[in-house]
N, C-alpha and C. Protein backbone atom coordinates (compact mmCIF):
# COMPACT_ATOMS: atom_id res chain seq x y z
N UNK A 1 67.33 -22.00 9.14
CA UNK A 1 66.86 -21.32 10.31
C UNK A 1 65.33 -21.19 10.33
N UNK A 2 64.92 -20.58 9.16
CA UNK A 2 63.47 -20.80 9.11
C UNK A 2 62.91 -21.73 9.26
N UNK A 3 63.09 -23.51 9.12
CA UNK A 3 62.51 -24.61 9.27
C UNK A 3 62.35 -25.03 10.53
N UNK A 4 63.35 -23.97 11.37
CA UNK A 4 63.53 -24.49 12.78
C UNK A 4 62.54 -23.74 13.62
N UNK A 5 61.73 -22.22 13.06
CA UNK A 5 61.03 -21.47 13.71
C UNK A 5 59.97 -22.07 13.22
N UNK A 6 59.95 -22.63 11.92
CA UNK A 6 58.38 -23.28 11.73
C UNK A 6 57.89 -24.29 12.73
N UNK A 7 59.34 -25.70 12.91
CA UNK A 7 59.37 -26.59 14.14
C UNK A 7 58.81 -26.22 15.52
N UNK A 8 59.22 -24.94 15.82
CA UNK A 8 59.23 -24.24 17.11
C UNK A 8 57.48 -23.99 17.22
N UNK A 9 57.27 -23.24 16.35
CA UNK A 9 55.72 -23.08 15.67
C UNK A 9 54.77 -24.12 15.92
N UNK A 10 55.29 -25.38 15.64
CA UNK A 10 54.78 -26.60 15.71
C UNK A 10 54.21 -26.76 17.44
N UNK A 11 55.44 -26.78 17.51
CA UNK A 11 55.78 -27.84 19.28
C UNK A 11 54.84 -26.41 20.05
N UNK A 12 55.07 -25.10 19.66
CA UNK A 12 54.52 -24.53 20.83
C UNK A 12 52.94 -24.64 20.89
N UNK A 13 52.53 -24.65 19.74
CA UNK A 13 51.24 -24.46 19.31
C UNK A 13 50.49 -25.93 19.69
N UNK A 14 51.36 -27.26 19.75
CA UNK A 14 50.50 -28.90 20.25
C UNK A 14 50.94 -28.51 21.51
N UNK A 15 51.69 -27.69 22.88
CA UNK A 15 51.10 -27.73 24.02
C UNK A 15 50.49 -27.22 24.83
N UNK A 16 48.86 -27.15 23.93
CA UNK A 16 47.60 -27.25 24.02
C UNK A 16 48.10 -25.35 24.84
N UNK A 17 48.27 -24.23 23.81
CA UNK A 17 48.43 -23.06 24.35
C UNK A 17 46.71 -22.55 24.54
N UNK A 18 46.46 -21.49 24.62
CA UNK A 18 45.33 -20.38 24.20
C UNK A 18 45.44 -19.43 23.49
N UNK A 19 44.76 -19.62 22.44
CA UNK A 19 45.56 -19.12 21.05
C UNK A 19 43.76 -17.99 20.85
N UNK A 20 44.11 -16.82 20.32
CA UNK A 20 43.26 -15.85 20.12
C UNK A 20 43.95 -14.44 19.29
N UNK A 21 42.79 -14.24 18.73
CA UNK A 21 43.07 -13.36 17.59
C UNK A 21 43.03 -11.85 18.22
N UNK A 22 44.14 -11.39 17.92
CA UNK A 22 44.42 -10.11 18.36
C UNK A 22 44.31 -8.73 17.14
N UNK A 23 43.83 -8.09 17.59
CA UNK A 23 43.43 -6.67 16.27
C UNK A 23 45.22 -5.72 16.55
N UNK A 24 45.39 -5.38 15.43
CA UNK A 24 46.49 -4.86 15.34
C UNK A 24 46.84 -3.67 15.89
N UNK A 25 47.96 -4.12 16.98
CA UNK A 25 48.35 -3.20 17.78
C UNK A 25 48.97 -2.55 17.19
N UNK A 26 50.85 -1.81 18.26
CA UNK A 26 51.80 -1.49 17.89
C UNK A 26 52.02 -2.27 16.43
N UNK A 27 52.89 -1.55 16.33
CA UNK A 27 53.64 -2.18 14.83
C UNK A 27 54.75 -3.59 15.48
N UNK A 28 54.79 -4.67 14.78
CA UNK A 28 55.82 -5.64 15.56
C UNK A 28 56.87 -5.21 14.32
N UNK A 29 58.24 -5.63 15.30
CA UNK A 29 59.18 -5.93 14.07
C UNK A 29 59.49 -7.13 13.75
N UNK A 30 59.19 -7.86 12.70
CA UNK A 30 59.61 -9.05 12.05
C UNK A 30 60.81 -9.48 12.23
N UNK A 31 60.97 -10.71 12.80
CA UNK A 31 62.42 -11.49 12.72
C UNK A 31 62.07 -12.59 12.72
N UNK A 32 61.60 -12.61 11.11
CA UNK A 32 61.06 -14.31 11.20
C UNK A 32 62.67 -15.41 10.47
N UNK A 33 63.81 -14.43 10.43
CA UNK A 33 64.74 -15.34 9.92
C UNK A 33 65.63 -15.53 11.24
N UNK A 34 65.37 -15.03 12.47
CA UNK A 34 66.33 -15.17 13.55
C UNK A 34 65.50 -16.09 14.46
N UNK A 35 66.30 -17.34 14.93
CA UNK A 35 65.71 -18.34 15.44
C UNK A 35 65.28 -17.69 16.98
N UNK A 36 64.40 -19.03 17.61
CA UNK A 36 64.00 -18.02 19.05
C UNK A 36 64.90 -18.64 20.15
N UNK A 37 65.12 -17.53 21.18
CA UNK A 37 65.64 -17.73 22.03
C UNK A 37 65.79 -18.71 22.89
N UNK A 38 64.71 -19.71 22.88
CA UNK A 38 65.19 -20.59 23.52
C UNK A 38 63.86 -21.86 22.51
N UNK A 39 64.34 -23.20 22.99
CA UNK A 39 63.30 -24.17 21.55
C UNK A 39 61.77 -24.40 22.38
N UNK A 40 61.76 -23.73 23.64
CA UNK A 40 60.57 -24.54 24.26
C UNK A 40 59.80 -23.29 24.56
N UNK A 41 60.09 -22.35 23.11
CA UNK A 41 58.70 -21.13 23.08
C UNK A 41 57.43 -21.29 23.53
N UNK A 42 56.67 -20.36 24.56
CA UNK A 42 55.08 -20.91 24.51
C UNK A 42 54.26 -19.49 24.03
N UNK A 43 53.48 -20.15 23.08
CA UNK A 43 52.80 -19.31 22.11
C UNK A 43 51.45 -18.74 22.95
N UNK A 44 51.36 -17.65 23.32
CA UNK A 44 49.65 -17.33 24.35
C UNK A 44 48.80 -16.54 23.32
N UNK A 45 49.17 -16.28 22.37
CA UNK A 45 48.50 -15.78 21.77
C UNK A 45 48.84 -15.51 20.21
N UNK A 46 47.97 -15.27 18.96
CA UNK A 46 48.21 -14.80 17.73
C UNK A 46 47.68 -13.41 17.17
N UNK A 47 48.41 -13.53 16.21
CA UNK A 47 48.12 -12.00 15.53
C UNK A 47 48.02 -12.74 14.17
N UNK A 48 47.16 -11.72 13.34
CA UNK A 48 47.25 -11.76 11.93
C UNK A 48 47.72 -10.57 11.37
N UNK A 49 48.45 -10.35 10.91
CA UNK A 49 48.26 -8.53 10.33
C UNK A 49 48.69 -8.53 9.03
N UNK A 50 47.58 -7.91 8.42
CA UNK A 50 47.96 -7.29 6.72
C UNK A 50 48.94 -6.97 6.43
N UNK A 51 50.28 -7.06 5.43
CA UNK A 51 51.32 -5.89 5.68
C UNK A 51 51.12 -4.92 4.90
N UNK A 52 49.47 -5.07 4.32
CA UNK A 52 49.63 -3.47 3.25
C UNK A 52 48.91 -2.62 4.48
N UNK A 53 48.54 -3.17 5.82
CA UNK A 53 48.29 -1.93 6.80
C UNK A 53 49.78 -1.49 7.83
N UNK A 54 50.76 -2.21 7.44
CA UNK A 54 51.79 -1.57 8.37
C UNK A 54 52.53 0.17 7.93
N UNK A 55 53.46 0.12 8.77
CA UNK A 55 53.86 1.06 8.79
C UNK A 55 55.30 1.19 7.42
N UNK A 56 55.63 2.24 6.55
CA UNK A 56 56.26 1.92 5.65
C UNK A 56 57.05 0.96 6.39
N UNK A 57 57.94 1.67 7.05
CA UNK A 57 59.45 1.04 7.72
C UNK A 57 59.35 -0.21 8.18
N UNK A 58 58.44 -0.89 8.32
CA UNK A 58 57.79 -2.02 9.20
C UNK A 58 57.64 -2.92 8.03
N UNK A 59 56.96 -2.36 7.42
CA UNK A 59 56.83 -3.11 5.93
C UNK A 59 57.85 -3.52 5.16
N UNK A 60 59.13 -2.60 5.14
CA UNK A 60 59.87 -2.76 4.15
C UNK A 60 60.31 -3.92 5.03
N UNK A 61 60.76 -3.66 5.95
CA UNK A 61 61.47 -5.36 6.75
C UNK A 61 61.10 -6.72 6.25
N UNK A 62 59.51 -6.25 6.29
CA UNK A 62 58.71 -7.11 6.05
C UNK A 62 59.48 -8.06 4.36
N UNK A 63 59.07 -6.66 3.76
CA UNK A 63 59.20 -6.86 2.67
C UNK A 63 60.71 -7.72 1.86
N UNK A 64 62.06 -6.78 2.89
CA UNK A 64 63.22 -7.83 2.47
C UNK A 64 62.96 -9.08 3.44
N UNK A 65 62.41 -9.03 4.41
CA UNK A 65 62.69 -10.80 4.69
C UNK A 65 62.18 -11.82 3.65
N UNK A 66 61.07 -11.83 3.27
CA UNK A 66 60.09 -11.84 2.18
C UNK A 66 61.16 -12.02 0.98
N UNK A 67 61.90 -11.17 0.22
CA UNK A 67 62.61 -11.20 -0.68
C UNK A 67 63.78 -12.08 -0.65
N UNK A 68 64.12 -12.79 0.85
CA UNK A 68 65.29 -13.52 1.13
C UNK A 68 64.82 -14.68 0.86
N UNK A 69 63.40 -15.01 1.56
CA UNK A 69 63.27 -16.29 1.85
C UNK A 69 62.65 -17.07 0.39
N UNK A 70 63.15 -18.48 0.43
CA UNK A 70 62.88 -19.32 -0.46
C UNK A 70 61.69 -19.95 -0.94
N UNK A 71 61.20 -20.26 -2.31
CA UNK A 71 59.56 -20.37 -2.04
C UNK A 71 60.02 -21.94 -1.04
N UNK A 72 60.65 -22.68 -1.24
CA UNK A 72 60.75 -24.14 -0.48
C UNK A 72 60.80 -24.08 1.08
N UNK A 73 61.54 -22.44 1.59
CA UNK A 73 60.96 -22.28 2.93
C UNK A 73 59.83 -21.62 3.23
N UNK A 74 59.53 -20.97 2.21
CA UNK A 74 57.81 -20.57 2.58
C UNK A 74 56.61 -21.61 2.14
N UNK A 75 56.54 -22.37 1.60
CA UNK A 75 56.42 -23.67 1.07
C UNK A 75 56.31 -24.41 2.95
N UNK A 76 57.70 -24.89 3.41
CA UNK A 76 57.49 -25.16 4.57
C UNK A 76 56.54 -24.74 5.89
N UNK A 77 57.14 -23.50 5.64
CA UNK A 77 56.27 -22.60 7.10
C UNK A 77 54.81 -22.61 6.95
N UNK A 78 54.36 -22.47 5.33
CA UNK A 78 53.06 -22.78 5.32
C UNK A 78 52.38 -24.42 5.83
N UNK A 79 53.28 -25.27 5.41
CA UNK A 79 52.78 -26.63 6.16
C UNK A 79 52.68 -26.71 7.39
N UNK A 80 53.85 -26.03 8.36
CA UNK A 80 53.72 -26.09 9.87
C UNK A 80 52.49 -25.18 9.95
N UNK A 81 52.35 -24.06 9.35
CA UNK A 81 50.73 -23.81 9.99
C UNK A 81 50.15 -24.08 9.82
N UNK A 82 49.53 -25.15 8.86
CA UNK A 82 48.40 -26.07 8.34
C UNK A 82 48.37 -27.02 9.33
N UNK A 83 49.29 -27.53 10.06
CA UNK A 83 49.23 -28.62 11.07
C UNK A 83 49.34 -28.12 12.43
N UNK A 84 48.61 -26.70 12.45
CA UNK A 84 48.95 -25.99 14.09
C UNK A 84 47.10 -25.46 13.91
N UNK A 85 46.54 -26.20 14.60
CA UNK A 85 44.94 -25.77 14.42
C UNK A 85 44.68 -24.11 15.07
N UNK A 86 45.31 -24.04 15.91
CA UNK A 86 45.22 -22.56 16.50
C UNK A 86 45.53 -21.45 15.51
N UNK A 87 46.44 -21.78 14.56
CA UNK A 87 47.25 -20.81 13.53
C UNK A 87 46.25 -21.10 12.51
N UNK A 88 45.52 -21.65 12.01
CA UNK A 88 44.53 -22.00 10.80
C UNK A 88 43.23 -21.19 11.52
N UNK A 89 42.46 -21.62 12.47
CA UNK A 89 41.79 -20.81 13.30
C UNK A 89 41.68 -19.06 13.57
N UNK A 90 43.36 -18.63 13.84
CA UNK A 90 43.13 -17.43 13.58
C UNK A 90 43.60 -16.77 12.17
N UNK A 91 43.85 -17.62 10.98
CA UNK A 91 43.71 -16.82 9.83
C UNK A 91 42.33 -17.42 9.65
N UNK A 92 41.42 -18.21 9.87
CA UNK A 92 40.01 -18.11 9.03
C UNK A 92 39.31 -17.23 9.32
N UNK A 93 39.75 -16.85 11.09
CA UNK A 93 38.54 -15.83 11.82
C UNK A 93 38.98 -14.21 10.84
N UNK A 94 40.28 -14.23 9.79
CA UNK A 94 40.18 -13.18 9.07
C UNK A 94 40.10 -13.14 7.44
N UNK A 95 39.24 -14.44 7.04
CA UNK A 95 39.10 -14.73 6.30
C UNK A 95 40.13 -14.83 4.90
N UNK A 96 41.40 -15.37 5.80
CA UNK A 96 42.88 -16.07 4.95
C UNK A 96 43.02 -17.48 5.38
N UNK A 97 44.20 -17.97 4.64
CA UNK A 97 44.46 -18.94 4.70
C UNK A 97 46.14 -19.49 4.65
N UNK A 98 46.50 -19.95 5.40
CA UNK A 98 48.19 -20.18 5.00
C UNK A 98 49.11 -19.98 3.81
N UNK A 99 48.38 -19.91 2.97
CA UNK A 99 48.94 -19.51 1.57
C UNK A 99 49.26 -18.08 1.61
N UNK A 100 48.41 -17.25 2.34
CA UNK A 100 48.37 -15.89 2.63
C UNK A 100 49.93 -15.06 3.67
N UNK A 101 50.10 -16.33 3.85
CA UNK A 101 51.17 -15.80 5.19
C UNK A 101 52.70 -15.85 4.93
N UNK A 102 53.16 -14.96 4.21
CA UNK A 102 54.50 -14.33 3.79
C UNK A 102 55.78 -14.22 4.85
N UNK A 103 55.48 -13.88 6.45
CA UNK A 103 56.48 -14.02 7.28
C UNK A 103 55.86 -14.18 8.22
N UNK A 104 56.48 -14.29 9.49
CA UNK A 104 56.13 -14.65 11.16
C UNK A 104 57.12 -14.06 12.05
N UNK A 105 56.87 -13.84 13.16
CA UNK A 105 57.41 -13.14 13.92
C UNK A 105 57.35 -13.91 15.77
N UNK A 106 57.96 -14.21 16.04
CA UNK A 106 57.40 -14.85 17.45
C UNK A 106 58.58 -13.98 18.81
N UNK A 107 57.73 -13.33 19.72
CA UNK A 107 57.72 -12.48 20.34
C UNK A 107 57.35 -12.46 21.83
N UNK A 108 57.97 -12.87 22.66
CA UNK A 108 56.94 -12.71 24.12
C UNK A 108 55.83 -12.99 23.81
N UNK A 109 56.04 -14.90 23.62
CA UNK A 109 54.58 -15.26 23.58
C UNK A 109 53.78 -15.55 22.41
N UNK A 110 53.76 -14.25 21.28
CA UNK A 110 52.96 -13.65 20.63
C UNK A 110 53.63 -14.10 19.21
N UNK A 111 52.58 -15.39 18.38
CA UNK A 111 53.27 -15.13 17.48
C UNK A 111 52.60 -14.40 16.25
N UNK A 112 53.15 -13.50 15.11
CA UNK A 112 52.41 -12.74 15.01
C UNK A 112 52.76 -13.55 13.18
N UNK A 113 51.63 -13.53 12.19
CA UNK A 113 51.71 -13.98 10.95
C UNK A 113 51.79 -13.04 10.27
N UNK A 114 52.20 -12.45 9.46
CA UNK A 114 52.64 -11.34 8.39
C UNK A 114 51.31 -11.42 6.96
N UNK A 115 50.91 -11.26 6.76
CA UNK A 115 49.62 -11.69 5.91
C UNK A 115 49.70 -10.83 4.43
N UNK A 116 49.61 -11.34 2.92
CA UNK A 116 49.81 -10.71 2.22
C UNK A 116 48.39 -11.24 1.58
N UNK A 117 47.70 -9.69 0.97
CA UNK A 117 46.55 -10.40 0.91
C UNK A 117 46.15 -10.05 -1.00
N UNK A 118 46.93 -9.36 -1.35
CA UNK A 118 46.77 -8.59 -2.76
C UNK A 118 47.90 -9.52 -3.23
């Protein structure tokens, strides 16, 4: 399931979206293991967010998705964002890098990177 949101990740991000770095709003809830609603997601925007600034409860989600997933699918998801220039773009503007990015979340639009930085 995860290889398929990384895919999704892919395709939304090459048709040529507007991708911009957003300061951390609300708290999102992570469902980076539930595929998206439909395959022809369009991404308008990104988030980066720390998860040592979330909220406990927010975090812990964070934290078991994180504990589920495989290094060979995080391994993956990190390659689809290495090959999505918009998603490399807004982790440099916070001085990370795909290696940094533990889960994802894609949301009305918004996909948001989970960022572990310690």
């Amino acid at each position: 399931m995860r290889i398929v949101t990384a895919s999704v990740i892919i395709a939304a991000l090459s048709l040529g979206m507007t991708a911009f770095v957003q300061a951390q709003g609300a708290s999102p809830q992570p469902r980076a293991q539930e595929p998206p609603a439909q395959s022809d997601t369009v991404i308008r925007s990104i988030q980066v967010v720390d998860i040592e600034q979330l909220q406990p409860a927010v975090r812990s989600k964070v934290d078991e998705i994180v504990a589920q997933t495989s290094e060979e699918d995080l391994q993956s998801l990190r390659k689809s964002i290495d090959a999505a220039p918009a998603a490399v773009s807004a982790l440099k503007a916070k001085g990370l890098s795909s290696s940094h990015v533990v889960a994802i979340n894609i949301a009305d639009g918004v996909l948001t990177m989970f960022a572990k930085t310690a």
